[in-house]
Protein backbone atom coordinates (compact mmCIF):
# COMPACT_ATOMS: atom_id res chain seq x y z
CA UNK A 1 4.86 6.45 32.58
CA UNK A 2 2.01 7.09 30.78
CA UNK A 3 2.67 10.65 30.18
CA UNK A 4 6.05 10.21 28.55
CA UNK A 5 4.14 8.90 25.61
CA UNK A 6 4.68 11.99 23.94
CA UNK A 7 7.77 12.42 25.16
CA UNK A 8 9.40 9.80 22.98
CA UNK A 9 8.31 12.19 19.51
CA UNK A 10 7.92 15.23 20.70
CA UNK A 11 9.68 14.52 24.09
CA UNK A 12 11.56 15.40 26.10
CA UNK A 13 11.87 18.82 27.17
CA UNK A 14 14.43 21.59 28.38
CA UNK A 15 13.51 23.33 32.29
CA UNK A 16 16.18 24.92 33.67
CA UNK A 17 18.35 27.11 31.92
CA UNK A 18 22.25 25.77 32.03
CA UNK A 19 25.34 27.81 33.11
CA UNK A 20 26.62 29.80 30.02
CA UNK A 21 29.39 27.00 29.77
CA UNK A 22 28.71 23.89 27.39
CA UNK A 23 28.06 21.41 30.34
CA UNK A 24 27.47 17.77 29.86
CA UNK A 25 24.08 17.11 28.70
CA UNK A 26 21.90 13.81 28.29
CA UNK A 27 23.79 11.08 27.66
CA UNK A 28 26.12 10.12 25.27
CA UNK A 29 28.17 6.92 24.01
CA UNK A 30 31.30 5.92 21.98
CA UNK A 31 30.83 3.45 19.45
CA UNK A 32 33.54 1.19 17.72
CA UNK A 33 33.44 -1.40 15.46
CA UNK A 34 35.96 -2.63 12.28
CA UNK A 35 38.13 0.87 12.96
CA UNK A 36 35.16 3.03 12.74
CA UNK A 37 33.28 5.47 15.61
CA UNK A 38 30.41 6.77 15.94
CA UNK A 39 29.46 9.15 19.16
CA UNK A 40 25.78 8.26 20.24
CA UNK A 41 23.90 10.86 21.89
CA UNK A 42 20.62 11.61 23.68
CA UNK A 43 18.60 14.65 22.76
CA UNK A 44 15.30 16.34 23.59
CA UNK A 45 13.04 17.30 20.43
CA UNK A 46 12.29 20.97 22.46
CA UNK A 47 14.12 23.23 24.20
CA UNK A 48 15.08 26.33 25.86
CA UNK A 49 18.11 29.14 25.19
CA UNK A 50 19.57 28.12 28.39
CA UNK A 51 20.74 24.65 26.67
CA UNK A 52 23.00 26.24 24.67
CA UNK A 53 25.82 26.17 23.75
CA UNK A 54 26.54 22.42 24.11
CA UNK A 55 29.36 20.92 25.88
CA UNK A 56 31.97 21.41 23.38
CA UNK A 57 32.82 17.61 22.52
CA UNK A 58 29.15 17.33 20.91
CA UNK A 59 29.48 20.63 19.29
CA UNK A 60 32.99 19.72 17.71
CA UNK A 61 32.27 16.07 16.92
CA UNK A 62 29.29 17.57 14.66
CA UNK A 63 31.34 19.88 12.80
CA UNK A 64 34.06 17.47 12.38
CA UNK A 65 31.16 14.24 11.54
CA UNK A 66 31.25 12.17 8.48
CA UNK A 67 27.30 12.24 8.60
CA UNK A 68 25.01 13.21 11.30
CA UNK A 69 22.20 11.00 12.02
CA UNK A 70 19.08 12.18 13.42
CA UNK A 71 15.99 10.62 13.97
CA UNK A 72 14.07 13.01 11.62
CA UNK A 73 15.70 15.83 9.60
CA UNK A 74 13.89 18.92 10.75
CA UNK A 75 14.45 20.59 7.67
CA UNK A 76 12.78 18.06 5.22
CA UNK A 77 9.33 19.27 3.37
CA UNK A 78 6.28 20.37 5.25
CA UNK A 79 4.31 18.99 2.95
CA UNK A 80 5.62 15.25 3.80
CA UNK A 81 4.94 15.75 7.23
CA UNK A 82 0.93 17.40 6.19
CA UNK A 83 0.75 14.21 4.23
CA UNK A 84 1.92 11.80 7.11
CA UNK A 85 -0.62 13.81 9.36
CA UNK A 86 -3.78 13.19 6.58
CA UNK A 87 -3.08 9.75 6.94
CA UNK A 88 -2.45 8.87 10.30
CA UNK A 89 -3.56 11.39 12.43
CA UNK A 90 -6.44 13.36 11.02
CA UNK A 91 -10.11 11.65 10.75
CA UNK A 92 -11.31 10.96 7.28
CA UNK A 93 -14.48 13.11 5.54
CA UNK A 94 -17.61 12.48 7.52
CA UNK A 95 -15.92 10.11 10.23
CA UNK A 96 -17.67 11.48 14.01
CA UNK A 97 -15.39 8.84 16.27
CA UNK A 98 -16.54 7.14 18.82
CA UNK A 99 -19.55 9.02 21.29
CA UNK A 100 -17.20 10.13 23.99
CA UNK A 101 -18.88 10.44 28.04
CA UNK A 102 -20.15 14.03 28.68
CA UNK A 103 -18.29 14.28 31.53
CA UNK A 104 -14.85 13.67 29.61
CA UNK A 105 -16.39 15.63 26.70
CA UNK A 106 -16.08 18.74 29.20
CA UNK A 107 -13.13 18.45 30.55
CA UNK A 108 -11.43 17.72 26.87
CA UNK A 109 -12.87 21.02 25.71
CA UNK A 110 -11.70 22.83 28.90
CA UNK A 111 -8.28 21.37 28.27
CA UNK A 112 -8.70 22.59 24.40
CA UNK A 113 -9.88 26.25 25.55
CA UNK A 114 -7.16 26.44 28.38
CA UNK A 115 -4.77 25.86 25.90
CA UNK A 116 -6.03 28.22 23.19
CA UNK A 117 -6.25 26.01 20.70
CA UNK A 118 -9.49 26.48 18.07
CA UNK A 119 -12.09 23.83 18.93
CA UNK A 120 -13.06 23.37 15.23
CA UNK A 121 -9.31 22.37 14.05
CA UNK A 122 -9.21 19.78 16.81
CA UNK A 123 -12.32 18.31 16.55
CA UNK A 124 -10.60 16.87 12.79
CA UNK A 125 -7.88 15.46 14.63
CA UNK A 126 -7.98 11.57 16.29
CA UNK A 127 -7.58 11.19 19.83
CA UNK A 128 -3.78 10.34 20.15
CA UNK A 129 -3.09 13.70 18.03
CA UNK A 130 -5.80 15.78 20.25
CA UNK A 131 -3.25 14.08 23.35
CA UNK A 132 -0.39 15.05 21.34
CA UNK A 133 -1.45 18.75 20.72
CA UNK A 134 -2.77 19.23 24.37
CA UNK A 135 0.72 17.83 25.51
CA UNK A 136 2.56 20.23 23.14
CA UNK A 137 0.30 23.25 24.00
CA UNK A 138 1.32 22.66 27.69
CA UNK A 139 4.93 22.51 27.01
CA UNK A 140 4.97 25.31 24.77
CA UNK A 141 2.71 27.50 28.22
CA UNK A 142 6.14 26.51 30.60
CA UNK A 143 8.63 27.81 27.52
CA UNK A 144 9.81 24.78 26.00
CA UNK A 145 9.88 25.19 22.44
CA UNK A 146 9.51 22.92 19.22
CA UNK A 147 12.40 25.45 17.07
CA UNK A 148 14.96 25.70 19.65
CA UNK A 149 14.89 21.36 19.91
CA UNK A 150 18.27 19.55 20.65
CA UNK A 151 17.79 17.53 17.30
CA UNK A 152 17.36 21.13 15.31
CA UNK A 153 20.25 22.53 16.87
CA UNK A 154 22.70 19.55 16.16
CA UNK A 155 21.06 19.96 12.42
CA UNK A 156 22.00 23.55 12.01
CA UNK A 157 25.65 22.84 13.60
CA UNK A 158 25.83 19.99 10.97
CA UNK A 159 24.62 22.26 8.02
CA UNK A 160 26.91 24.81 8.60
CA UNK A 161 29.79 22.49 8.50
CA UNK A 162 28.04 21.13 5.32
CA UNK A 163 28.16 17.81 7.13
CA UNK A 164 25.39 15.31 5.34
CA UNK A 165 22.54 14.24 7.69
CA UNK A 166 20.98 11.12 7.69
CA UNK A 167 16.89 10.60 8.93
CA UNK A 168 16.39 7.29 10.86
CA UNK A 169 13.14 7.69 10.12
CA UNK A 170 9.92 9.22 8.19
CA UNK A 171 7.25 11.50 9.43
CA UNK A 172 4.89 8.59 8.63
CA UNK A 173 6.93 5.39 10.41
CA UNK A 174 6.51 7.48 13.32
CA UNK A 175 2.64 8.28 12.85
CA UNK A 176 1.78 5.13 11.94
CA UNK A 177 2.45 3.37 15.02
CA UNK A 178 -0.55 5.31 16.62
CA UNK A 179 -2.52 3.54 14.50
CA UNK A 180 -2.02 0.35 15.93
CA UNK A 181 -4.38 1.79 19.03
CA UNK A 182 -7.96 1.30 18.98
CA UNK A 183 -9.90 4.23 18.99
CA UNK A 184 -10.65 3.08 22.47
CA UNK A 185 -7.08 2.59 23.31
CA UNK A 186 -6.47 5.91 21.73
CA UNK A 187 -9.30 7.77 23.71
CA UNK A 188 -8.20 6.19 27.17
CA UNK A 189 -4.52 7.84 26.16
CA UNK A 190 -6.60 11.14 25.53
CA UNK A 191 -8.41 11.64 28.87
CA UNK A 192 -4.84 10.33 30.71
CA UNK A 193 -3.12 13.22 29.14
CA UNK A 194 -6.36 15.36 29.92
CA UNK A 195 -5.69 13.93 33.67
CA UNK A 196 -2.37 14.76 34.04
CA UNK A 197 -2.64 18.45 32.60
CA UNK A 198 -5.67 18.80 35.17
CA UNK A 199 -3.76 17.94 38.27
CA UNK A 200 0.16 19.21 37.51
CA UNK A 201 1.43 15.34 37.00
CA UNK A 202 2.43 16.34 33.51
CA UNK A 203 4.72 18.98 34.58
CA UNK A 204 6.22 16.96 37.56
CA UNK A 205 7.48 14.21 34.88
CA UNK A 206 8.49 16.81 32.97
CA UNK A 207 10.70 18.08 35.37
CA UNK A 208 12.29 14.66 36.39
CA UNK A 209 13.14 13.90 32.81
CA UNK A 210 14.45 17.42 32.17
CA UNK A 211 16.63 17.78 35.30
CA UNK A 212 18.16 14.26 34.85
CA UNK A 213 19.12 15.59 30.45
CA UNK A 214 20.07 18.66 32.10
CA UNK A 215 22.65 17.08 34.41
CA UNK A 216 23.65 14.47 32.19
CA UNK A 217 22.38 12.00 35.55
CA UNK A 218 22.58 8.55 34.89
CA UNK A 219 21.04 7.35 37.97
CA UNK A 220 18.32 9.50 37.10
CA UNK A 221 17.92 8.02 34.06
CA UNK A 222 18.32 4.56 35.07
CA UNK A 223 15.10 5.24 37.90
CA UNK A 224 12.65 7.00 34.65
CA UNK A 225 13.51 3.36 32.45
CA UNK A 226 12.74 1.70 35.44
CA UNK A 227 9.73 2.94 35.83
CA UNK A 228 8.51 2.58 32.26
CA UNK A 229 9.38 -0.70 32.24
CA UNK A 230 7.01 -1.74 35.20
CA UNK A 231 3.93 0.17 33.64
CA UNK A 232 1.24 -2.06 32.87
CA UNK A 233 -0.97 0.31 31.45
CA UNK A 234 -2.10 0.36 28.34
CA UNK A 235 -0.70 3.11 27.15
CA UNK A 236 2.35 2.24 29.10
CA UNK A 237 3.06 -1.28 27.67
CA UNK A 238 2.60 0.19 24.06
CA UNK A 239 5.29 3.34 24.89
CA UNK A 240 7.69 -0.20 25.87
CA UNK A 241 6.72 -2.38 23.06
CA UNK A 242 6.42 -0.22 20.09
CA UNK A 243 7.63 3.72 20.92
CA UNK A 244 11.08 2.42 22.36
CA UNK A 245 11.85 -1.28 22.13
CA UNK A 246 10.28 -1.78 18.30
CA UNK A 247 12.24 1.26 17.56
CA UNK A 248 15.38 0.75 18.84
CA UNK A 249 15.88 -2.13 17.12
CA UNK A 250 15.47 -0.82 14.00
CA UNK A 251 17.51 2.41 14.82
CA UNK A 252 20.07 0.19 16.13
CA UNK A 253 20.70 -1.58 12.45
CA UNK A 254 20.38 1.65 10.98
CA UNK A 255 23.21 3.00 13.08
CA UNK A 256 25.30 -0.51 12.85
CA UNK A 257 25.04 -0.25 8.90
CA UNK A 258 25.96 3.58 9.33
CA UNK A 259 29.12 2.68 11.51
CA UNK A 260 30.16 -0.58 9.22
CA UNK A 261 30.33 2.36 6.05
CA UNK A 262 31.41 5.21 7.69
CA UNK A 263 33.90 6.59 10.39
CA UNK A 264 33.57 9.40 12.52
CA UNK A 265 30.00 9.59 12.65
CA UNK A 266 27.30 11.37 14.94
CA UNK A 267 23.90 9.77 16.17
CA UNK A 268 21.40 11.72 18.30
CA UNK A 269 18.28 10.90 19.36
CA UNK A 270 15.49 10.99 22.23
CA UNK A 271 17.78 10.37 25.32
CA UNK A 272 14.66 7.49 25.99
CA UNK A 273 16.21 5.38 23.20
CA UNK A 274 19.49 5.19 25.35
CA UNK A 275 18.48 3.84 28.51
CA UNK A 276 17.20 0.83 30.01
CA UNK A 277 17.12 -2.60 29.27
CA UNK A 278 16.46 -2.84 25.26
CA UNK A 279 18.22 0.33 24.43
CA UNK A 280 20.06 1.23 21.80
CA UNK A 281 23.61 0.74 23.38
CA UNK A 282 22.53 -2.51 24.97
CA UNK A 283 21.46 -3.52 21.49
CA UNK A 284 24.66 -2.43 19.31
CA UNK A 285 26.48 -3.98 22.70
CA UNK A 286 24.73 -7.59 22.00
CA UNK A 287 25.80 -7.08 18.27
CA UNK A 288 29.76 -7.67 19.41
CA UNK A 289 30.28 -3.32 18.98
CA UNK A 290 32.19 -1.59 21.64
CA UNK A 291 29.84 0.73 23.13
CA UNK A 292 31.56 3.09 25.92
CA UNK A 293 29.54 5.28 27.90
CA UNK A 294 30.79 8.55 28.52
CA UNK A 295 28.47 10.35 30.39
């Protein structure tokens, strides 16, 4: 599961185009509580045309929301995201990093020429954003792209309904919890990504994770948690401990406070968040709500 920690910001990603119906995508709950609802659903932050148009119960609920929650509003200032970057993800003036093994050295710049990215822009960036980019790059080679994301679609269906949207989170809460990894912990995430590009892994995940959004395929679903849970890695036990389970508690209270003020709301985000043991349904569940899955 190692390679899904991009997935969880940047994650998941559209494969196959859909029928040109609005099938059932992802995942998605009902949530009750005091007389209010909320419909919870599971996005990917990239995508392909083929994804849309949505089944038409997300589409409608949007349009028809009290206030769409997303994790981050893709329409907020650049410049807060630049900032976030500068301070979480770029190396300061005159810091080198740690000396990295010739032998990874090589195969990082291969992955960094392979994926025409410039050399001297990268070489400013710490390892977990290197990992990030080299991810991203990949993606973007098999079609899966950053502007046609579930989350940005849901936010332009919102807009035009002039329905308010609410971000669970910053550009910086996110970028900060890379910091928590040692630069040694960070580089080891760095030549795993560099691994999996190099022999196809990367894409095979990809795949999984796609075809079970793309069918809306719970089992599916149920098998990738599953196998996050029982990675011991150390990349691995931080995408458990701090990408999803640290975060889903704190989007769950978000989301509970949203529900106690509001009815007829819409939550989306990653479809990670909404399986498993931990998630954010189980959560809201253990807080007394009624949480109803619907597909």
């Amino acid at each position: 599961m190692r390679r899904q920690i991009i997935t969880v910001f940047l994650s998941v990603l559209c494969l196959l185009a859909g029928p040109a119906w609005g099938a059932d995508r992802g995942a998605l709950f009902k949530v009750a509580a005091n007389g209010h609802t909320m419909y919870l659903f599971g996005t990917m932050h990239v995508g392909q045309p083929g994804f849309y148009p949505l089944e038409p119960r997300i589409a409608d609920a949007v349009s028809k929301a009290s206030v769409l929650a997303l994790e981050i509003d893709p329409a907020q200032d650049p410049a807060i995201i630049a900032q976030a970057m500068q301070a979480h993800g770029m190396k300061q003036p005159g810091e080198s990093g740690a000396p990295i093994a010739p032998a990874l050295r090589r195969r990082i710049d291969k992955a960094i020429s392979n994926a025409g990215l410039d050399p001297e822009a990268v070489a400013r960036l710490k390892p977990w954003l290197v990992a990030t980019v080299l991810a991203m790059a990949e993606y973007a080679s098999l079609g899966y792209r950053a502007d046609l994301s579930v989350d940005g679609h849901l936010a332009q269906l919102a807009r035009a309904a002039k329905v308010p949207i609410v971000a669970l989170e910053t550009p910086a809460s996110q970028m900060s919890l890379f910091s928590r990894l040692s630069e040694a912990e960070q580089l080891r995430l760095l030549e795993d990504s560099v691994a999996l590009i190099e022999s196809g892994k990367q894409s095979e995940e990809v795949r999984m994770i796609v075809e079970a959004w793309r069918t809306a395929d719970q089992e599916g679903f149920d098998k990738i948690a599953e196998r996050t849970a029982k990675d011991t890695s150390v990349a691995g036990r931080f995408m458990k401990k701090v990408l999803l389970d640290e975060r889903n508690v704190a989007m769950a209270d978000k989301l509970a406070g949203i529900l106690a003020r509001t009815d007829n709301a819409v939550a989306a985000v990653g479809v990670l968040h909404l399986v498993g043991n931990g998630s954010v349904p189980a959560l809201l569940r253990a807080r007394g709500l009624q949480v109803e899955r619907v597909y």
